[in-house]
C-alpha atoms as a PDB file:
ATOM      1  CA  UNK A   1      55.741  14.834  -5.156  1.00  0.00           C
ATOM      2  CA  UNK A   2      54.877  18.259  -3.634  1.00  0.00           C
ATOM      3  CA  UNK A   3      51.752  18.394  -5.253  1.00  0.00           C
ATOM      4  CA  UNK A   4      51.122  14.417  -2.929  1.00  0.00           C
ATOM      5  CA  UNK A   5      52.739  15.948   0.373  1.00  0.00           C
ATOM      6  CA  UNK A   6      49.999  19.089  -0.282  1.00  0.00           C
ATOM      7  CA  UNK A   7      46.622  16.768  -0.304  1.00  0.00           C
ATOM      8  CA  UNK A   8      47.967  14.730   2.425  1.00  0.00           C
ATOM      9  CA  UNK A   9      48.090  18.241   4.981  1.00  0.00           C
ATOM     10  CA  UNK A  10      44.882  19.067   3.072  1.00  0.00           C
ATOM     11  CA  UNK A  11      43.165  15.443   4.362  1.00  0.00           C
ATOM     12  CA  UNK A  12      44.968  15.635   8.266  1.00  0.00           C
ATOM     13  CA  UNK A  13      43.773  19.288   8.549  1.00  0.00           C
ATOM     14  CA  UNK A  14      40.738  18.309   8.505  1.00  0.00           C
ATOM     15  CA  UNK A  15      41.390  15.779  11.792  1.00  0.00           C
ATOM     16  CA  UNK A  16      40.616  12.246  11.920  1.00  0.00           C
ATOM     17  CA  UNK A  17      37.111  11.160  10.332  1.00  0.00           C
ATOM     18  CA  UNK A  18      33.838  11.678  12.671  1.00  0.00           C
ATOM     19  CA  UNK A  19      31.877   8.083  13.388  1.00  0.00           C
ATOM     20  CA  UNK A  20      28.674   8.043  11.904  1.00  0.00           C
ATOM     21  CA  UNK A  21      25.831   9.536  13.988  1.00  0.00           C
ATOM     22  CA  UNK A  22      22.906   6.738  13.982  1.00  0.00           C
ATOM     23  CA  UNK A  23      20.118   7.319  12.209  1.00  0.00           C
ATOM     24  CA  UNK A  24      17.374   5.934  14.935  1.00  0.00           C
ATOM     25  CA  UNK A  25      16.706   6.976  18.410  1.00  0.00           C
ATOM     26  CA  UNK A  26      15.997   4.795  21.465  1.00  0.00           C
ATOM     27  CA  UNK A  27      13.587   2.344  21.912  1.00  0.00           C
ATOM     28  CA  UNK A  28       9.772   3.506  21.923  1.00  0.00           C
ATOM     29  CA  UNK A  29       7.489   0.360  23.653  1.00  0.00           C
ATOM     30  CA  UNK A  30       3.759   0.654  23.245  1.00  0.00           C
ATOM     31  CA  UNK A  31       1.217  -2.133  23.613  1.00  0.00           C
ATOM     32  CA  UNK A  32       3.776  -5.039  23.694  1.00  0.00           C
ATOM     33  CA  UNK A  33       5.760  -3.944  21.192  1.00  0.00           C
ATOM     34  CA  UNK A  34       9.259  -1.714  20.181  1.00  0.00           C
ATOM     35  CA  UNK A  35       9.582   0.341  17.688  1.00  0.00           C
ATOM     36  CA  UNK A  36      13.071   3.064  17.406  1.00  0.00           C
ATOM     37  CA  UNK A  37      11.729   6.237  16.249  1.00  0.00           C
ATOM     38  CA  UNK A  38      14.010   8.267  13.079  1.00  0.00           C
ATOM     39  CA  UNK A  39      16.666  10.125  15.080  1.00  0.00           C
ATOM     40  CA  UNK A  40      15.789  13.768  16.754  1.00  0.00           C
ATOM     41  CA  UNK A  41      11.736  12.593  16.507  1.00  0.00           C
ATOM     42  CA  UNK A  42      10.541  13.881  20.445  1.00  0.00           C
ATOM     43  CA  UNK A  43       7.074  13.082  22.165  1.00  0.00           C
ATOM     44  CA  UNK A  44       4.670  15.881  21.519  1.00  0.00           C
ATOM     45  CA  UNK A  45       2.703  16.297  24.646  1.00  0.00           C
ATOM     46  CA  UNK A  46      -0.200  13.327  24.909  1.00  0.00           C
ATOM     47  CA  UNK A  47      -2.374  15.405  26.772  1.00  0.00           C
ATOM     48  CA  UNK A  48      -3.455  16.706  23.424  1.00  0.00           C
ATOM     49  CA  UNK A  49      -4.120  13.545  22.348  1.00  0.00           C
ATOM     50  CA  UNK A  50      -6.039  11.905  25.139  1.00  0.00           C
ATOM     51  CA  UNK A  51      -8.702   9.676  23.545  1.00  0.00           C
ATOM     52  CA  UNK A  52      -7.776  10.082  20.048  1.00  0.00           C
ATOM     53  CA  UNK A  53      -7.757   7.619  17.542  1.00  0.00           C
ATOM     54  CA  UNK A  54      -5.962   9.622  15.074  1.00  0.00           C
ATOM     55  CA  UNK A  55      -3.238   7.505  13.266  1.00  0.00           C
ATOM     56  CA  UNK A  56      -4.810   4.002  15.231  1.00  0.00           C
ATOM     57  CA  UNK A  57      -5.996   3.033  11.573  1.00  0.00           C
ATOM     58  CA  UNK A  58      -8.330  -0.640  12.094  1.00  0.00           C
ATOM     59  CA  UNK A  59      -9.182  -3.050   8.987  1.00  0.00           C
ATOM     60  CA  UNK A  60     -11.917  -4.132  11.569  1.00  0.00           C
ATOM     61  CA  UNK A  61     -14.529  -0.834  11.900  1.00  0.00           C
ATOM     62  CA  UNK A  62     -15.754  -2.117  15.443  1.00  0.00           C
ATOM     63  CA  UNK A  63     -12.147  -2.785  17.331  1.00  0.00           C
ATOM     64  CA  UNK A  64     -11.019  -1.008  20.064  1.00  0.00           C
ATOM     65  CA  UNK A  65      -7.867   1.527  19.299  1.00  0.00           C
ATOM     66  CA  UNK A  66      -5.892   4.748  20.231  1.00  0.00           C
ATOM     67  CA  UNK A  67      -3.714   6.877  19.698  1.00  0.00           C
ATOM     68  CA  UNK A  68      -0.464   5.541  22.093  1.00  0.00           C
ATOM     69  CA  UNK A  69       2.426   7.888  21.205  1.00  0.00           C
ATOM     70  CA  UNK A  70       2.814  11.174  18.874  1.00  0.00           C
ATOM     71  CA  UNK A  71       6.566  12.554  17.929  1.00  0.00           C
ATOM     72  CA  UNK A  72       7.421  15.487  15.975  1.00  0.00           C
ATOM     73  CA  UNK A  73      10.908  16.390  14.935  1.00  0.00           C
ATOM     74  CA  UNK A  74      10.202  19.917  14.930  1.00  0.00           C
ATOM     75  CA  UNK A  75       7.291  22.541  15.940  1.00  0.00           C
ATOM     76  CA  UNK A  76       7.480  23.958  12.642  1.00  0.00           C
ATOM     77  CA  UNK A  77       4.803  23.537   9.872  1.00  0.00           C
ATOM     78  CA  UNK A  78       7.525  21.711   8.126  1.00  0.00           C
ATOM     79  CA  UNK A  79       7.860  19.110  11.211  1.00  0.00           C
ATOM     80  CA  UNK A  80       7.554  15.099   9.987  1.00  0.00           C
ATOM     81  CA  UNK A  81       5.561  13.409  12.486  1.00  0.00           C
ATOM     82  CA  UNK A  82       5.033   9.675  13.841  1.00  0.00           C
ATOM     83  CA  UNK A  83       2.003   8.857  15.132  1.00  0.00           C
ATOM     84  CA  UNK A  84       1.934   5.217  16.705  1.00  0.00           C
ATOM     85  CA  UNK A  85      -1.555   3.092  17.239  1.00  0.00           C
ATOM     86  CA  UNK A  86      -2.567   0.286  18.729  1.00  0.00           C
ATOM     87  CA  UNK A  87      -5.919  -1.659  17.729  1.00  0.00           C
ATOM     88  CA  UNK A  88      -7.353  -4.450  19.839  1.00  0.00           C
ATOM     89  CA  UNK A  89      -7.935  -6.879  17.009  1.00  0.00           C
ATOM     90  CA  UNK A  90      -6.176  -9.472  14.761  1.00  0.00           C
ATOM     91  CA  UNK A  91      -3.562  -8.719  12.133  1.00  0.00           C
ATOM     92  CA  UNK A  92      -1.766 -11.346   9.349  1.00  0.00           C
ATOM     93  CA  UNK A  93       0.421 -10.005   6.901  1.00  0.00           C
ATOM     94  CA  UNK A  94      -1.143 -11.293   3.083  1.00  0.00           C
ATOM     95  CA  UNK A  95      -2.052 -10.498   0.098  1.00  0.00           C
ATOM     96  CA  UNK A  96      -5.598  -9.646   0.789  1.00  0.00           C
ATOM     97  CA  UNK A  97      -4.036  -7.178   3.844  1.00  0.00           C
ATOM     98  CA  UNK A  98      -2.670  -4.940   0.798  1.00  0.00           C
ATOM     99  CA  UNK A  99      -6.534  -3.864  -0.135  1.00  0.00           C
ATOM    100  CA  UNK A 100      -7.931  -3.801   3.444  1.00  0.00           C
ATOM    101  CA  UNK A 101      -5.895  -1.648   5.155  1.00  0.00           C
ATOM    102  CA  UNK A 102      -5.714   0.631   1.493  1.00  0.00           C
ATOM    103  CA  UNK A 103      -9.490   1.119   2.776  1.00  0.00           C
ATOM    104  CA  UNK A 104      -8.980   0.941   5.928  1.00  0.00           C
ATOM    105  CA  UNK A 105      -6.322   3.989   5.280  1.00  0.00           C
ATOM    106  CA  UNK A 106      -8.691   5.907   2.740  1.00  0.00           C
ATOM    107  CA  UNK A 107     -11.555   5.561   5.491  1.00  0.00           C
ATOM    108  CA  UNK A 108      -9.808   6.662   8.395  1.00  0.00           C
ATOM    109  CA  UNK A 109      -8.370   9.977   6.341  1.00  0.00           C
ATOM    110  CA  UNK A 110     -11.932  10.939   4.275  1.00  0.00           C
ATOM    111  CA  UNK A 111     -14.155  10.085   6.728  1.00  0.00           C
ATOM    112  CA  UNK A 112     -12.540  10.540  10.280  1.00  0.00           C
ATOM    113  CA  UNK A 113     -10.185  12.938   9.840  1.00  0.00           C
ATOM    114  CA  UNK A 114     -11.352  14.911   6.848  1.00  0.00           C
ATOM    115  CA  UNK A 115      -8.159  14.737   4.801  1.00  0.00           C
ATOM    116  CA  UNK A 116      -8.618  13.302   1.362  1.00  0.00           C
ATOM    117  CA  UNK A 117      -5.972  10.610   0.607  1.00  0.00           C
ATOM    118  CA  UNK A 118      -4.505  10.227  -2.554  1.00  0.00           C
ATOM    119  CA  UNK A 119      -3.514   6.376  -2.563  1.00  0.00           C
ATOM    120  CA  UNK A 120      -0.430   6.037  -4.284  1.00  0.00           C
ATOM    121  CA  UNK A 121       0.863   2.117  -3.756  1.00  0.00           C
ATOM    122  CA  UNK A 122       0.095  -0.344  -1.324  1.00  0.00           C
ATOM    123  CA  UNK A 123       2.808  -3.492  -0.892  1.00  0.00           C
ATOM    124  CA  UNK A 124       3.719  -5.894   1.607  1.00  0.00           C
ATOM    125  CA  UNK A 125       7.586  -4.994   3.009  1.00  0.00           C
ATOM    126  CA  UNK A 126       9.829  -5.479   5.338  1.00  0.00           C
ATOM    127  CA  UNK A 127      12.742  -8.150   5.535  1.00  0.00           C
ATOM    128  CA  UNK A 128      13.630  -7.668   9.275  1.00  0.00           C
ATOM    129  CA  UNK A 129       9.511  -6.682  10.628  1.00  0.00           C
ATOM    130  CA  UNK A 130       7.177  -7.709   7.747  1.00  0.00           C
ATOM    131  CA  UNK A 131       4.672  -5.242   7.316  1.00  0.00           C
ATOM    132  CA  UNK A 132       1.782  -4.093   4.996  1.00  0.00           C
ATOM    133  CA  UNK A 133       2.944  -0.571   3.959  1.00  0.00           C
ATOM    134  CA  UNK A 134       0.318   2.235   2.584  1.00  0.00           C
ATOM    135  CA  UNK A 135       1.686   5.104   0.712  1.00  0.00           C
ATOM    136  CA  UNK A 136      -0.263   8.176  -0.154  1.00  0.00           C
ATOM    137  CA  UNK A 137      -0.556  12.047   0.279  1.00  0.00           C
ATOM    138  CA  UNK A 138      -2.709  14.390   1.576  1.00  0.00           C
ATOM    139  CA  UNK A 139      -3.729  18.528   1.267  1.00  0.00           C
ATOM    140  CA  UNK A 140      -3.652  20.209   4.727  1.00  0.00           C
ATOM    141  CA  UNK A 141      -4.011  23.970   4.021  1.00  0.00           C
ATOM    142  CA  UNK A 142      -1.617  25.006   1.065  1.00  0.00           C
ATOM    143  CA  UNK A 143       0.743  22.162   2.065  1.00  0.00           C
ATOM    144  CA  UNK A 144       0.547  18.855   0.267  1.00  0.00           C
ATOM    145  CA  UNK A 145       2.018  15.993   2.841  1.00  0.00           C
ATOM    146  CA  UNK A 146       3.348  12.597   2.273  1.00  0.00           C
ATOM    147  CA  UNK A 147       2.118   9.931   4.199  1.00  0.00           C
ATOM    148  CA  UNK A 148       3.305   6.345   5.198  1.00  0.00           C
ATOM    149  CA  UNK A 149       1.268   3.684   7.141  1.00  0.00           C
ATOM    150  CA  UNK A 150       2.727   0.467   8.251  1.00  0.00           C
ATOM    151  CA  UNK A 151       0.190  -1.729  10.221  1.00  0.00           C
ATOM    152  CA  UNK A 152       2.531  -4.994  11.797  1.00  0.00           C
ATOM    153  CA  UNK A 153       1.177  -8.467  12.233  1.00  0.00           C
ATOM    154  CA  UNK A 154      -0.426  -9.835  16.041  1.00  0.00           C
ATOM    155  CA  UNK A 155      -2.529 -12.122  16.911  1.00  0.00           C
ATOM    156  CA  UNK A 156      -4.070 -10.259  19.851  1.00  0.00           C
ATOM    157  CA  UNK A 157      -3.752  -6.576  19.023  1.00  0.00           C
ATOM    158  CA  UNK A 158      -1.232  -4.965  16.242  1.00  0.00           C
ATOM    159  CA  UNK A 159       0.520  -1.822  15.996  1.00  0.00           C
ATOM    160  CA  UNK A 160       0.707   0.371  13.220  1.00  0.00           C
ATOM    161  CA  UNK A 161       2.335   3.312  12.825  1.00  0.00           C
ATOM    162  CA  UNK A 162       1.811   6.629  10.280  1.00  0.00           C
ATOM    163  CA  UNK A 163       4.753   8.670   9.402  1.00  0.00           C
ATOM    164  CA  UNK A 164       4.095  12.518   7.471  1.00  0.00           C
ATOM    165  CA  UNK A 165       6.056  14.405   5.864  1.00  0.00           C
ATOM    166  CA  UNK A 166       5.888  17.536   3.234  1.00  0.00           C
ATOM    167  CA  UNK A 167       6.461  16.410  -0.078  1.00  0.00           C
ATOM    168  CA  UNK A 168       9.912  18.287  -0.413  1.00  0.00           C
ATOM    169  CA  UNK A 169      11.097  16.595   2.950  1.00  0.00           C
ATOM    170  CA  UNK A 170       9.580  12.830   2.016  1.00  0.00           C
ATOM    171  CA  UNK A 171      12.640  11.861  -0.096  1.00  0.00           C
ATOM    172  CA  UNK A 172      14.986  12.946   1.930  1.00  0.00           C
ATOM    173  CA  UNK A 173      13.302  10.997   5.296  1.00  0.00           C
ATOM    174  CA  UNK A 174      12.331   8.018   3.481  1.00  0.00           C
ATOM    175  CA  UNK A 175      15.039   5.736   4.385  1.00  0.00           C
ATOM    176  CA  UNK A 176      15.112   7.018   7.936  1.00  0.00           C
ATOM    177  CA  UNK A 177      11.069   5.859   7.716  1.00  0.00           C
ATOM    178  CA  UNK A 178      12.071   2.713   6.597  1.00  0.00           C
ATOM    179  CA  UNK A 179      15.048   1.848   9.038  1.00  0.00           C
ATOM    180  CA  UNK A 180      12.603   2.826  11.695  1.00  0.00           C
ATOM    181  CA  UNK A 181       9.999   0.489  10.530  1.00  0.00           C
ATOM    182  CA  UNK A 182      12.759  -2.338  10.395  1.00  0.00           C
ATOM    183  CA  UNK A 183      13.339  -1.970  13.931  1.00  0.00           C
ATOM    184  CA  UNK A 184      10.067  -3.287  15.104  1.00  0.00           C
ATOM    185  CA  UNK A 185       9.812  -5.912  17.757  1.00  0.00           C
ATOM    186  CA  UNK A 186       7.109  -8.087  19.433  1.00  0.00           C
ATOM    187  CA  UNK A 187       7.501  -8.830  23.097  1.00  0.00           C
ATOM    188  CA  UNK A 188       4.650 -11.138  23.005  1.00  0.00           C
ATOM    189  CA  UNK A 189       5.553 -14.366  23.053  1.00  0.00           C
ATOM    190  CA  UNK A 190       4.439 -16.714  19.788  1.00  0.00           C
ATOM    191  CA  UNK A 191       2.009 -18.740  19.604  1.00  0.00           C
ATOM    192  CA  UNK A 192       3.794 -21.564  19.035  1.00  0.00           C
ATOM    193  CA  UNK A 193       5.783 -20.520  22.390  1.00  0.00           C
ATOM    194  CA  UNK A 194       2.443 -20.224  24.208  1.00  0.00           C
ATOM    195  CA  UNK A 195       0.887 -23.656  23.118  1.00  0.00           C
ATOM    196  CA  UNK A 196       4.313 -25.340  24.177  1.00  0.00           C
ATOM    197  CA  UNK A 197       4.020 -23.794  27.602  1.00  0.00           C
ATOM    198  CA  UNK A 198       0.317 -24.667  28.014  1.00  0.00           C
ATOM    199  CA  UNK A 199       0.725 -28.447  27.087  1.00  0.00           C
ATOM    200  CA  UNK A 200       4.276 -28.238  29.404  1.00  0.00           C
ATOM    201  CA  UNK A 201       1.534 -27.314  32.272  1.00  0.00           C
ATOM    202  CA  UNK A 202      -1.326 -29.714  31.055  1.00  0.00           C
ATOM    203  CA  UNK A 203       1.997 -32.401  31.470  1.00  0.00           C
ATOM    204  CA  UNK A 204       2.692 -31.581  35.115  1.00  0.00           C
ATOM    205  CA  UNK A 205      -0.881 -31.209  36.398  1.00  0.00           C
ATOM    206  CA  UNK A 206      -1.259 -35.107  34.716  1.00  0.00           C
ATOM    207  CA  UNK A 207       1.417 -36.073  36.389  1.00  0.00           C
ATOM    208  CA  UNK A 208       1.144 -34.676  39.777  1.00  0.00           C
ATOM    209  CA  UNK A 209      -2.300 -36.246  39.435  1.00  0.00           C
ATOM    210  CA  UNK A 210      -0.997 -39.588  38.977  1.00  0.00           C
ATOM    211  CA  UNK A 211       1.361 -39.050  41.754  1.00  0.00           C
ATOM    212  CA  UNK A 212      -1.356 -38.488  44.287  1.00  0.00           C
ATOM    213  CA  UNK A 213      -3.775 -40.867  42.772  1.00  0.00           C
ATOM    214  CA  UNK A 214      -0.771 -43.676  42.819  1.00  0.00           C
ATOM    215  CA  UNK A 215       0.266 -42.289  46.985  1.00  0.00           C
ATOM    216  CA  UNK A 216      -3.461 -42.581  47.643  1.00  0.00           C
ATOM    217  CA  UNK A 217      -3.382 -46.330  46.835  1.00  0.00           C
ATOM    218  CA  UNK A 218      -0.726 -47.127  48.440  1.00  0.00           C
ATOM    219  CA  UNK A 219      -2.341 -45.611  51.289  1.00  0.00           C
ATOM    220  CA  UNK A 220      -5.020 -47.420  51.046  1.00  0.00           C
ATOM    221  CA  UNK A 221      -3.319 -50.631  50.845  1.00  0.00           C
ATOM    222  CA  UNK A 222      -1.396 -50.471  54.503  1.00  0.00           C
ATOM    223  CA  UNK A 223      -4.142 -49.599  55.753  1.00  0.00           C
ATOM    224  CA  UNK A 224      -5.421 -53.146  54.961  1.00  0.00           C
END
């Protein structure tokens, strides 16, 4: 009985249980679209970044892109970064969208940034945001980094998004990387949305047509 009464003091002492700090930060909106960053992950300052494409990876060579936001959660050489970009050019999650952004991934580290990728798996994922997600590492220096791309679907322009890490951090920010890329939202409307409203319009034009063509006759009636 005494030994019972001791581990319930043990368990008050330490006061009542702390909630649960949440793992992602407030909203981050680029290019039509939200995305909530890992918690602690802070913009880096985009004036070193103005007109990069670093991170805006494109499966089409020609499209327009940039680099829209960069966040670091430290200034260390052991930060994990995020590096959002937005490309001016059609999207669809498939199959085939495993292999081209894979390339698309490879080319934009090799050639463009000078970093050889090691491709480690490429899969299509993503319950709440389907995405096409790119897994690999690179060598920067003597540090060997982990690196995740996610490019979302659009019809217009798409988002995609590059998270790094070093290798003994990865694990351990994984999840976060994935709960992030779970939050992401379109504010464009669909397609299906914006054929619906263009026939709605098509429906009133015809009909205030008729109206006037139908007030015209009459018009021209009395006037008889």
């Amino acid at each position: 009985m005494l030994r019972a009464w001791m581990v319930v003091v043990l368990l008050l002492a330490d006061g009542p249980a702390k909630p649960l700090e949440p793992a992602l930060g407030a909203a981050l909106k680029q290019g039509g679209f939200t995305i909530r960053p890992p918690r602690g992950f802070r913009m880096a300052r985009m004036d070193l970044f103005n007109g990069s494409r670093v991170g805006a990876i494109a499966t089409s060579p020609n499209a327009p892109r940039w680099l829209a936001a960069a966040l670091v959660d430290s200034d260390s050489e052991e930060a994990a970064s995020m590096l959002v970009g937005v490309v001016e050019a059609p999207f669809a999650v498939g199959p085939g969208a495993r292999d081209e952004l894979s390339a698309a991934a490879v080319h934009h580290f090799n050639n463009e940034l000078g970093l050889k990728l090691a491709m480690e798996r490429a899969e299509l994922a993503g319950a709440a945001a389907p995405h096409v997600r790119v897994l690999g590492s690179v060598r920067q220096g003597s540090q060997l980094r982990k690196v995740l791309v996610a490019a979302f679907p659009g019809e217009g322009r798409h988002l995609v998004v590059t998270f790094t890490a070093p290798s003994g951090r990865f694990e351990s920010l994984e999840k976060v990387f994935a709960e992030s890329l779970d939050s992401f939202r379109s504010e464009a409307p669909s397609s299906a949305a914006g054929r619906t409203l263009a026939w709605a319009a098509l429906a009133l034009v015809g009909s205030l047509l008729a109206a006037s063509i139908g007030l015209w006759r009459r018009r021209a009636i009395t006037r008889r």
